[in-house]
PDB file of N, CA and C in Angstrom:
ATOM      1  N   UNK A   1       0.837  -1.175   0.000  1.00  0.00           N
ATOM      2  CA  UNK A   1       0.000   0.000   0.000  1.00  0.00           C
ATOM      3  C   UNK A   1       0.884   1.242   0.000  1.00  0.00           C
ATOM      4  N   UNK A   2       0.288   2.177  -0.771  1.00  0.00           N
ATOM      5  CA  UNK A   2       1.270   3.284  -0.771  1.00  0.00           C
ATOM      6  C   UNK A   2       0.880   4.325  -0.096  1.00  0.00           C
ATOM      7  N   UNK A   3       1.840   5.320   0.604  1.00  0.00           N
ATOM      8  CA  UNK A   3       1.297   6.341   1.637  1.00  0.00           C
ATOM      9  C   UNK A   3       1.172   7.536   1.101  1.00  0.00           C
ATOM     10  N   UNK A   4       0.267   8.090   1.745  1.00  0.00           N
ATOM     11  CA  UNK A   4      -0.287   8.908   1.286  1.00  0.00           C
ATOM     12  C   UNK A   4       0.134   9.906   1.724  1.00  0.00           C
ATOM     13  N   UNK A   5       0.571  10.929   0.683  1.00  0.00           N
ATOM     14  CA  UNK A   5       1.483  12.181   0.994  1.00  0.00           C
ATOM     15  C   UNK A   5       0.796  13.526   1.037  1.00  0.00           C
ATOM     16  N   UNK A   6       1.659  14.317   2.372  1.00  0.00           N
ATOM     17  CA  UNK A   6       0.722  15.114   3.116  1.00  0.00           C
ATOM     18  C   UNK A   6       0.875  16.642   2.672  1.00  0.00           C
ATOM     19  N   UNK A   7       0.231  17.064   1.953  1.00  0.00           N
ATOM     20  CA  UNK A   7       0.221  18.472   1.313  1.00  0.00           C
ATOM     21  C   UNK A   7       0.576  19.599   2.008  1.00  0.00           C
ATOM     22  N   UNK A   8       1.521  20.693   1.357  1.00  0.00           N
ATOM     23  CA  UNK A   8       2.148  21.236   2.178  1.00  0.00           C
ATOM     24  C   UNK A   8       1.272  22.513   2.351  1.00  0.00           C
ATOM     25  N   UNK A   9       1.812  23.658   3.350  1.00  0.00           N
ATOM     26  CA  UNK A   9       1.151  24.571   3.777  1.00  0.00           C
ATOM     27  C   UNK A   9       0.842  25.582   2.820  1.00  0.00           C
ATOM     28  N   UNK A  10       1.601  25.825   1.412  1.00  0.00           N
ATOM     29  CA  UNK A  10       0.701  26.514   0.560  1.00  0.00           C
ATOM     30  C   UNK A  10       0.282  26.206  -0.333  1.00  0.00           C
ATOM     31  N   UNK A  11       0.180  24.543  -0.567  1.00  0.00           N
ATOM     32  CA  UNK A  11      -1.017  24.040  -1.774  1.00  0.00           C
ATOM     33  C   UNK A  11      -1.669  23.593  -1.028  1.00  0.00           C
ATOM     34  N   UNK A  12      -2.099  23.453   0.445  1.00  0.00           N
ATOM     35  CA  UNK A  12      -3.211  23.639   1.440  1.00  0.00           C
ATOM     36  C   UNK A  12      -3.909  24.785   1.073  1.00  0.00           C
ATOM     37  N   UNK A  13      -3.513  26.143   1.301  1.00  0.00           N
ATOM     38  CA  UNK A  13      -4.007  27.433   0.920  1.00  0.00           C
ATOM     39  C   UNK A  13      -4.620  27.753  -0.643  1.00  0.00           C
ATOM     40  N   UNK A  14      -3.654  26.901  -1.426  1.00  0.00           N
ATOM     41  CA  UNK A  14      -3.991  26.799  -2.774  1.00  0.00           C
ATOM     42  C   UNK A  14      -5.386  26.473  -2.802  1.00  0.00           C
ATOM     43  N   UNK A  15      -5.609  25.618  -2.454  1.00  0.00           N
ATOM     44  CA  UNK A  15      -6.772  25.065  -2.265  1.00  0.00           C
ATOM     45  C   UNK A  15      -8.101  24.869  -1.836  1.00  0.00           C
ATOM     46  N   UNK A  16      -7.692  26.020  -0.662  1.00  0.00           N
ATOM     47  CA  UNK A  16      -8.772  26.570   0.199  1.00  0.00           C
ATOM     48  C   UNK A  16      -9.189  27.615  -1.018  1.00  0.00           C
ATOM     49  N   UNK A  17      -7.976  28.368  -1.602  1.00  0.00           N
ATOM     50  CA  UNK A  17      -8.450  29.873  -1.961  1.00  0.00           C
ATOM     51  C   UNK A  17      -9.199  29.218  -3.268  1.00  0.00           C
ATOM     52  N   UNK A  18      -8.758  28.336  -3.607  1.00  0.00           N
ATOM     53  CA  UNK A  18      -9.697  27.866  -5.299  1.00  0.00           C
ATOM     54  C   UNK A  18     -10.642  27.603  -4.789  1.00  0.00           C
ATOM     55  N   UNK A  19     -11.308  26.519  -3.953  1.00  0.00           N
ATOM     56  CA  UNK A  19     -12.322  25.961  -3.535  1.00  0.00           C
ATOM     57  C   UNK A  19     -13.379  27.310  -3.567  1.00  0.00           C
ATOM     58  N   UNK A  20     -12.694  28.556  -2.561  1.00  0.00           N
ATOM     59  CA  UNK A  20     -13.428  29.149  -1.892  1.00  0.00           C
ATOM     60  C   UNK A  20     -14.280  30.296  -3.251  1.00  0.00           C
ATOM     61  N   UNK A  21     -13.051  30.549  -3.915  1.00  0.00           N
ATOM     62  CA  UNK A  21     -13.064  30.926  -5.265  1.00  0.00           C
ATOM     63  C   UNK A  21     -14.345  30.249  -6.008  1.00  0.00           C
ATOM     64  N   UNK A  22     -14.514  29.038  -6.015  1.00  0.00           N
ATOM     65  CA  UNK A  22     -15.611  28.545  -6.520  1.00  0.00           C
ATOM     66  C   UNK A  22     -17.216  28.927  -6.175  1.00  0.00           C
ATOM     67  N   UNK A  23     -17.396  28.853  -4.665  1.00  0.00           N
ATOM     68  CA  UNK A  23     -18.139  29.497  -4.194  1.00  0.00           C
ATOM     69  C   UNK A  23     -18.694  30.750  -4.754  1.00  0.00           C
ATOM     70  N   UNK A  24     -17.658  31.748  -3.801  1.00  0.00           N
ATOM     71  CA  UNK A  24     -17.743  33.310  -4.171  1.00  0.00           C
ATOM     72  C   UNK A  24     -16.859  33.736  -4.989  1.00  0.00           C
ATOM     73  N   UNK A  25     -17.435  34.785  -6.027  1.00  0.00           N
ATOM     74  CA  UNK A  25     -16.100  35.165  -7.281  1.00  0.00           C
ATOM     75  C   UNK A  25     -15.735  36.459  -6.355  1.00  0.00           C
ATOM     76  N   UNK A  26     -16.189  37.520  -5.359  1.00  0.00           N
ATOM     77  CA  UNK A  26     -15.552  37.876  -4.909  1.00  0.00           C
ATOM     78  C   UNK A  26     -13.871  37.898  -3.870  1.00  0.00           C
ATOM     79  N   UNK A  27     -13.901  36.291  -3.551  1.00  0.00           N
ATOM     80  CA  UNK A  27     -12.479  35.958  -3.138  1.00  0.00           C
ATOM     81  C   UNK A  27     -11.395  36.288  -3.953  1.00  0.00           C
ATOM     82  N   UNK A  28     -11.901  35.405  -5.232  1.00  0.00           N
ATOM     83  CA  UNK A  28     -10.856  35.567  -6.200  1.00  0.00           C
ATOM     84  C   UNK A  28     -10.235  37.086  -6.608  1.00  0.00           C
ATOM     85  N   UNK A  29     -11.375  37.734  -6.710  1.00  0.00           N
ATOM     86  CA  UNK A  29     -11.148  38.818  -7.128  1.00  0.00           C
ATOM     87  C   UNK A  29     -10.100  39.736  -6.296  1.00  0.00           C
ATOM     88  N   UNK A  30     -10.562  39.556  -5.662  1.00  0.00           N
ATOM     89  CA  UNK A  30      -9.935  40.231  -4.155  1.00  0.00           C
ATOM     90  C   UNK A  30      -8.520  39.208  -3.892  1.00  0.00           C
ATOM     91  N   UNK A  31      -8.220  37.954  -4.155  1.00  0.00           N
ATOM     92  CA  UNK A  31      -6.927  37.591  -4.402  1.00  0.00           C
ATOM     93  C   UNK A  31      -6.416  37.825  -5.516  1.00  0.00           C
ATOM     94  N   UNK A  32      -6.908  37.565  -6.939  1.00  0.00           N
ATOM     95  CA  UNK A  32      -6.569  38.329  -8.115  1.00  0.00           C
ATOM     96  C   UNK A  32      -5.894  39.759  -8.287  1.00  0.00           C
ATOM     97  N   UNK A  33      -6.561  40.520  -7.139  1.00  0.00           N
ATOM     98  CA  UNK A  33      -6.315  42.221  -7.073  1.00  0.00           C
ATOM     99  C   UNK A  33      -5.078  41.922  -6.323  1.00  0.00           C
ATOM    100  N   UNK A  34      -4.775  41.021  -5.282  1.00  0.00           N
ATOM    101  CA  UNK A  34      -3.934  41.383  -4.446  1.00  0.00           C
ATOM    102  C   UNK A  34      -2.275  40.886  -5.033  1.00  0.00           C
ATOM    103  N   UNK A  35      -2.609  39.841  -5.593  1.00  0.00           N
ATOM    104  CA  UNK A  35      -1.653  38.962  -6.075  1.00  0.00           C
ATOM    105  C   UNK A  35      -0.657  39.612  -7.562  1.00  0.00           C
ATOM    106  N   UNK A  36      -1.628  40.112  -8.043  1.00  0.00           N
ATOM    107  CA  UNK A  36      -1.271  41.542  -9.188  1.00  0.00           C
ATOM    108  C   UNK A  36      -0.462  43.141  -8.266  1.00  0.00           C
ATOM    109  N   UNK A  37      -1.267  43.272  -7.399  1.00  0.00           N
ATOM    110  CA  UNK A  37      -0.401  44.407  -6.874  1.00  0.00           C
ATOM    111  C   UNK A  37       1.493  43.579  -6.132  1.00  0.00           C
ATOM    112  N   UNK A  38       0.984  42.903  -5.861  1.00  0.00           N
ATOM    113  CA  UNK A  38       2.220  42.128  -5.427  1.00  0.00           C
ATOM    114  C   UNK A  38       2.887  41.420  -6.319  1.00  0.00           C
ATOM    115  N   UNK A  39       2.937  41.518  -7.916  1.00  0.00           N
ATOM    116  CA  UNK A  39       3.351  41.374  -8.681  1.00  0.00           C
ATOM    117  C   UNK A  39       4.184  42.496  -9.394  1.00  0.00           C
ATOM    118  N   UNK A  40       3.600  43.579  -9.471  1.00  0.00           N
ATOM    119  CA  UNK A  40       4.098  44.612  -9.279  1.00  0.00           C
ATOM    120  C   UNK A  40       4.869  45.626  -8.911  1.00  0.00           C
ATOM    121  N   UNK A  41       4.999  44.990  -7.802  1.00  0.00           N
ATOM    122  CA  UNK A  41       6.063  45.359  -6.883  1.00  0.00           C
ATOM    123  C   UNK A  41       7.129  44.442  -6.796  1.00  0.00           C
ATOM    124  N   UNK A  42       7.254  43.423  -6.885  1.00  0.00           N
ATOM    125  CA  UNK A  42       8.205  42.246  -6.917  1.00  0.00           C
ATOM    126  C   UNK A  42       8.894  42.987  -8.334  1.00  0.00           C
ATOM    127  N   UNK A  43       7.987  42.927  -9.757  1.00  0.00           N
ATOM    128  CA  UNK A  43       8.443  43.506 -10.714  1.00  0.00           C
ATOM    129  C   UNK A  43       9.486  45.040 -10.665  1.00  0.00           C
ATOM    130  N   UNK A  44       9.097  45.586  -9.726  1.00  0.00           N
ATOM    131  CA  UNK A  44       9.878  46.670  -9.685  1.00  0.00           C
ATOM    132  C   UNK A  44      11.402  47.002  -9.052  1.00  0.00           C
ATOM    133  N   UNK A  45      10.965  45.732  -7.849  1.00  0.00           N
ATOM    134  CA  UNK A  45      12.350  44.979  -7.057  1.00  0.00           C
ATOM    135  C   UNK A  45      13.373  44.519  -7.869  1.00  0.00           C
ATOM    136  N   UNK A  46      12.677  43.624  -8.725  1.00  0.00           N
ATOM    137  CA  UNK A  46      13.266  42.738  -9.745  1.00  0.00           C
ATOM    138  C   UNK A  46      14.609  43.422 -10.920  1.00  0.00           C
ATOM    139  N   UNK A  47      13.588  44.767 -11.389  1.00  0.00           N
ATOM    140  CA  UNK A  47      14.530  45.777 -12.672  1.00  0.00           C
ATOM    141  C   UNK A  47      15.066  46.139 -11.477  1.00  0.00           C
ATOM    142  N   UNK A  48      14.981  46.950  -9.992  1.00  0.00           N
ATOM    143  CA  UNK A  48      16.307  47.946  -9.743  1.00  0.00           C
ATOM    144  C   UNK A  48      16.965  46.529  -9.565  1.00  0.00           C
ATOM    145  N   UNK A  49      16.822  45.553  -9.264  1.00  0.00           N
ATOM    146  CA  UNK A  49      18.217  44.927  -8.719  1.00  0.00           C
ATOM    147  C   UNK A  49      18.758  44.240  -9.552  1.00  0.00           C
ATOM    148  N   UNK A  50      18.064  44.105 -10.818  1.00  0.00           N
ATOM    149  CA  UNK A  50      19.086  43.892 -12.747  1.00  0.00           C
ATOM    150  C   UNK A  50      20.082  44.996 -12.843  1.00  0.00           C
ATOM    151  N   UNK A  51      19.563  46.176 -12.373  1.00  0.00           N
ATOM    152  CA  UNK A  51      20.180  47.065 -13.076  1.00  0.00           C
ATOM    153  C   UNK A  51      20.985  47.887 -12.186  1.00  0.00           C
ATOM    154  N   UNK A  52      21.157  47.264 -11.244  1.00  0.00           N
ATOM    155  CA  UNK A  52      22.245  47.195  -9.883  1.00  0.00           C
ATOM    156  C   UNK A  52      23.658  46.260  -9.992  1.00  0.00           C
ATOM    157  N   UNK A  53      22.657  45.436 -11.082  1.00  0.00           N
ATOM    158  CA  UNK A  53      23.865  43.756 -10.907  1.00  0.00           C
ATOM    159  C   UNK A  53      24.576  44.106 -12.594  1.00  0.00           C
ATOM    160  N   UNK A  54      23.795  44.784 -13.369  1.00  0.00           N
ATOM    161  CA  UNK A  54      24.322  44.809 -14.439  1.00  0.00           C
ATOM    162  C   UNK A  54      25.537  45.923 -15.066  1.00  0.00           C
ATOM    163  N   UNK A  55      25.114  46.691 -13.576  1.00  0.00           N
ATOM    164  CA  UNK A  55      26.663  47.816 -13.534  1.00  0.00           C
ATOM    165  C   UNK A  55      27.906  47.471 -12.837  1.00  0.00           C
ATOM    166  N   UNK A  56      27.778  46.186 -12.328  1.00  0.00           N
ATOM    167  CA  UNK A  56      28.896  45.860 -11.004  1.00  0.00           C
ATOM    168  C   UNK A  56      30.101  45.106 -12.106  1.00  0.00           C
ATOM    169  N   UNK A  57      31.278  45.465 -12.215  1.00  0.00           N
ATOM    170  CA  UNK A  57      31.910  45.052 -13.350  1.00  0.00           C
ATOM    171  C   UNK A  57      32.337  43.483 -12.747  1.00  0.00           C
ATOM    172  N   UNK A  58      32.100  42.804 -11.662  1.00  0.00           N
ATOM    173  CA  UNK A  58      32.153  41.880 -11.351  1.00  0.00           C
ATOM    174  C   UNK A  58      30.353  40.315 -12.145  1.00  0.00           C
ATOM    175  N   UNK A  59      29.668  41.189 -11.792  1.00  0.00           N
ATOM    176  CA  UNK A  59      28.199  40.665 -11.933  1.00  0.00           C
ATOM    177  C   UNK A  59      27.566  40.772 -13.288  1.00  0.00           C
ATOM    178  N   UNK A  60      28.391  41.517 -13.987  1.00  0.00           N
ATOM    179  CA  UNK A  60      27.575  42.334 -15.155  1.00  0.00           C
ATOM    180  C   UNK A  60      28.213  41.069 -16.175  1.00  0.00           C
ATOM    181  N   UNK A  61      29.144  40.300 -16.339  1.00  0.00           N
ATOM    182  CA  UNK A  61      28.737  39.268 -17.917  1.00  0.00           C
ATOM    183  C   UNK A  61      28.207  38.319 -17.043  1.00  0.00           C
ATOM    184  N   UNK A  62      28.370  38.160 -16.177  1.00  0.00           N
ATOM    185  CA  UNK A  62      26.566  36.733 -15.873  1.00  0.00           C
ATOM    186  C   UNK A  62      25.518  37.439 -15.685  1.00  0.00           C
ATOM    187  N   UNK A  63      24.977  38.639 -15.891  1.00  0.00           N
ATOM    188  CA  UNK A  63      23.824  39.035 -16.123  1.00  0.00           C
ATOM    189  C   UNK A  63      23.603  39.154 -17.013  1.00  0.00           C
ATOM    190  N   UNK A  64      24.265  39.270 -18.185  1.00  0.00           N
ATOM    191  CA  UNK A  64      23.774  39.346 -19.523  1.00  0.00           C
ATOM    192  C   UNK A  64      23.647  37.913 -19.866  1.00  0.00           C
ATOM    193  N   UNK A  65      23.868  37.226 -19.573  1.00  0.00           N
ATOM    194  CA  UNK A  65      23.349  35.465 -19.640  1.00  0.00           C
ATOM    195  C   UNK A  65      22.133  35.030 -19.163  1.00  0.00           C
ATOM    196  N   UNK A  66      22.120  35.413 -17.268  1.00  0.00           N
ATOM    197  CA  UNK A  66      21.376  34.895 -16.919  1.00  0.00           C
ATOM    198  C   UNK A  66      20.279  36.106 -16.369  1.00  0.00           C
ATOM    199  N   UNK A  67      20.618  37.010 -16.986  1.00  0.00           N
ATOM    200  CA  UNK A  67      19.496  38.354 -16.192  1.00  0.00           C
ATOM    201  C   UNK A  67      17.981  37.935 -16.266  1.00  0.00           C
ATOM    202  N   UNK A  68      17.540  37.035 -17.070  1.00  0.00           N
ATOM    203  CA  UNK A  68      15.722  36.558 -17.000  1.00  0.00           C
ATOM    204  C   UNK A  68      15.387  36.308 -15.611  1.00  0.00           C
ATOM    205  N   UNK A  69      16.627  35.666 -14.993  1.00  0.00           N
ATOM    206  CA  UNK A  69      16.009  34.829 -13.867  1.00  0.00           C
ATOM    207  C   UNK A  69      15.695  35.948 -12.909  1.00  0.00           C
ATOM    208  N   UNK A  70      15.896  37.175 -12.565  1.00  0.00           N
ATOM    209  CA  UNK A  70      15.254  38.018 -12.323  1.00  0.00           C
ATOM    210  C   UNK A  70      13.522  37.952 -11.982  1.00  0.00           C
ATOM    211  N   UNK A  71      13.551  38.088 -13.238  1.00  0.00           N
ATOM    212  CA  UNK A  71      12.287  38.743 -13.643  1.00  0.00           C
ATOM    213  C   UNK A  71      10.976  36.987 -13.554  1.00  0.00           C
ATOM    214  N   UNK A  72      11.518  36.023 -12.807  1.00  0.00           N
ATOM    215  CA  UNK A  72      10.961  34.851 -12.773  1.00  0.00           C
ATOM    216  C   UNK A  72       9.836  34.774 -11.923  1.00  0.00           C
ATOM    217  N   UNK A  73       9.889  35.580 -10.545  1.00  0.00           N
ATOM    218  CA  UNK A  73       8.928  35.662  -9.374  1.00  0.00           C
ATOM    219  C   UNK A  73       7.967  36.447  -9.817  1.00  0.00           C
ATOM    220  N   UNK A  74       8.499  37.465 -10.222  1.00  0.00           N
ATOM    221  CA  UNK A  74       6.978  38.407 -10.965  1.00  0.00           C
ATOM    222  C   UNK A  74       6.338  37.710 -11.822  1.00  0.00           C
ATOM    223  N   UNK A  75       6.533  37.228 -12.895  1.00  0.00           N
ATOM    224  CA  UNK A  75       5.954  36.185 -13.687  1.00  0.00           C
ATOM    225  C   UNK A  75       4.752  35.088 -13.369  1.00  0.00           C
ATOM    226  N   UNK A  76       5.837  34.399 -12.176  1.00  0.00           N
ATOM    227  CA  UNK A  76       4.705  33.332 -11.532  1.00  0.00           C
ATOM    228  C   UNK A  76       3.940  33.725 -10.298  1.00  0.00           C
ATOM    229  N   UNK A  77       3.564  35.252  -9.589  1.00  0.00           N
ATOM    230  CA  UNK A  77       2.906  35.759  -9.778  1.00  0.00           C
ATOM    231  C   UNK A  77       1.814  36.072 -10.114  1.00  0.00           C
ATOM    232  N   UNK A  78       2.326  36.483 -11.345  1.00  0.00           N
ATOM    233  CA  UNK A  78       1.111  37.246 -12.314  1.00  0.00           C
ATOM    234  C   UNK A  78       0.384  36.339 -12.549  1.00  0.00           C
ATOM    235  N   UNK A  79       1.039  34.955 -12.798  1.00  0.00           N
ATOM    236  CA  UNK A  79       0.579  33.801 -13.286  1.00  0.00           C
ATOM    237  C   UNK A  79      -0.699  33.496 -12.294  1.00  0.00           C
ATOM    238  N   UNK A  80      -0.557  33.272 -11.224  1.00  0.00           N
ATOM    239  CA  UNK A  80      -1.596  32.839 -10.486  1.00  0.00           C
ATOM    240  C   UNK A  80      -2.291  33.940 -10.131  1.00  0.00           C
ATOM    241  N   UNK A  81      -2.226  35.720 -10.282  1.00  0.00           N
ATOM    242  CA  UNK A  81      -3.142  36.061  -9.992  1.00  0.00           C
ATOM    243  C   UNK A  81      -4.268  35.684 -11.316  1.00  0.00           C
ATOM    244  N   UNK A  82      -3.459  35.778 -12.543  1.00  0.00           N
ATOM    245  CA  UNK A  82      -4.618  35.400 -13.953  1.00  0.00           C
ATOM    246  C   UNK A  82      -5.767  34.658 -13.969  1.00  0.00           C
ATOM    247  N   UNK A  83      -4.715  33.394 -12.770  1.00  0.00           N
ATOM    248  CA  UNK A  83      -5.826  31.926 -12.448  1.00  0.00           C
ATOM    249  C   UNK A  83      -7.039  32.167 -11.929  1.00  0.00           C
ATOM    250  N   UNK A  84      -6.314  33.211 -10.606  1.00  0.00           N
ATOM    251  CA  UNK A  84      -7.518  33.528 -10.055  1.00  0.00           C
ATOM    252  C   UNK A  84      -8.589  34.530 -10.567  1.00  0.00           C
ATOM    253  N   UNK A  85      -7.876  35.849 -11.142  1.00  0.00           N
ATOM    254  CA  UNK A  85      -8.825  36.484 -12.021  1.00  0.00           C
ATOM    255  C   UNK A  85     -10.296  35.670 -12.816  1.00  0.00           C
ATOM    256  N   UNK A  86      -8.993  34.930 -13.964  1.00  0.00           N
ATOM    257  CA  UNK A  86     -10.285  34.122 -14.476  1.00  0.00           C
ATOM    258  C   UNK A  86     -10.941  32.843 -13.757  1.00  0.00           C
ATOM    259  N   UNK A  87     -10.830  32.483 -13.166  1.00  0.00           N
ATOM    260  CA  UNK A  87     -11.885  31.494 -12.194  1.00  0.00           C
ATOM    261  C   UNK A  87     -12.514  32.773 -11.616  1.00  0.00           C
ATOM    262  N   UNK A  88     -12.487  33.369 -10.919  1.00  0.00           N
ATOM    263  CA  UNK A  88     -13.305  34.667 -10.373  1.00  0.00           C
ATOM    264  C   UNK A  88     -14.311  35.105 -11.756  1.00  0.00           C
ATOM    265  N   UNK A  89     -13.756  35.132 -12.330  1.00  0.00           N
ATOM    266  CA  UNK A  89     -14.523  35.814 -13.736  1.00  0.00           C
ATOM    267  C   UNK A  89     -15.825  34.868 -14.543  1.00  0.00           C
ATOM    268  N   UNK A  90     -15.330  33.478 -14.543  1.00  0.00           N
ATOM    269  CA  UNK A  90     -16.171  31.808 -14.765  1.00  0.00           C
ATOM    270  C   UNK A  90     -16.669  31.891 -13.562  1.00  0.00           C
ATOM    271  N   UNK A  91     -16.910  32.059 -12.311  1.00  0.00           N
ATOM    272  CA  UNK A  91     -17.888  32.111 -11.338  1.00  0.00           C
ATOM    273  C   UNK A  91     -18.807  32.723 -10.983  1.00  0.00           C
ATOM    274  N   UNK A  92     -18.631  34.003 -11.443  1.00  0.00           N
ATOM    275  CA  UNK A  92     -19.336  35.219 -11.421  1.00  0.00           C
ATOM    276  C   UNK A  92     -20.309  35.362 -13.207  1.00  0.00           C
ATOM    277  N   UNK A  93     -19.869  34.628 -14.019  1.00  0.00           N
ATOM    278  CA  UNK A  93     -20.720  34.169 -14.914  1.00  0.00           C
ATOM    279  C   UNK A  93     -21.538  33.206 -15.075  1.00  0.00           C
ATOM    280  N   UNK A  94     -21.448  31.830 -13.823  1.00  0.00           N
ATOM    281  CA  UNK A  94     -21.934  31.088 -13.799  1.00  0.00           C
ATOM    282  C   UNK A  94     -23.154  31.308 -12.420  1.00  0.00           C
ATOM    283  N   UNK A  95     -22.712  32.507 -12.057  1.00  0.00           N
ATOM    284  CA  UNK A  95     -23.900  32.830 -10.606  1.00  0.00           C
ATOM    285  C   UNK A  95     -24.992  33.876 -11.237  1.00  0.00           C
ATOM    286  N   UNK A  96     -24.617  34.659 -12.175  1.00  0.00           N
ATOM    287  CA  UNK A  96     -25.447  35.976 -13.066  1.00  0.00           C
ATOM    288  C   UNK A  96     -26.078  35.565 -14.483  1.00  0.00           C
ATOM    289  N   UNK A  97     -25.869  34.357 -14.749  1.00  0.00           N
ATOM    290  CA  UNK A  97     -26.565  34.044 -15.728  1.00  0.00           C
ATOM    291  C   UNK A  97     -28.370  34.091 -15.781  1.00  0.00           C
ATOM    292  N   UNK A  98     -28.740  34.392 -17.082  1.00  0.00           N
ATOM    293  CA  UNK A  98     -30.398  34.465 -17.002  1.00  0.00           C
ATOM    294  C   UNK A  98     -30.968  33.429 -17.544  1.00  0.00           C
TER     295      UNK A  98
END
């Protein structure tokens, strides 16, 4: 028999917030909004500290290689606020329909 493996503390949350998401499209939305502003800001963290690393004559030819990885957290992010956007957006069409 194989054991059954115990989900960690933020695809616990993952899960609550989709579930809950299903319910009410206001969650989502309201995580959607939040998860975007905090994308945002990560994004802005992200360029000054490219362009911190890309003047340091030590840091600056492995940033021109690897400078994306930067810009990776904002991304996935954005990514899951989208998720939630649109599930918020499919819920709130599936509660207002005539």
């Amino acid at each position: 028999m194989g054991r059954r493996r115990r989900k960690s503390t933020s695809e616990g949350l993952f899960d609550v917030l989709s579930d809950l998401t299903d319910m009410f499209w206001q969650v989502g939305a309201i995580v959607g909004t939040v998860l975007m502003v905090v994308s945002f800001w990560t994004l802005d963290l992200a360029v000054n500290q490219y362009a911190r690393a890309s003047t340091s004559p030590y840091l600056g030819p492995s940033i021109q290689s690897f400078g994306w990885a930067y810009f990776l957290l904002p991304l996935m992010i954005a990514a899951f606020a989208i998720f939630f956007g649109a599930k918020s957006y499919q819920t709130f069409t599936r509660d207002h329909r005539y």
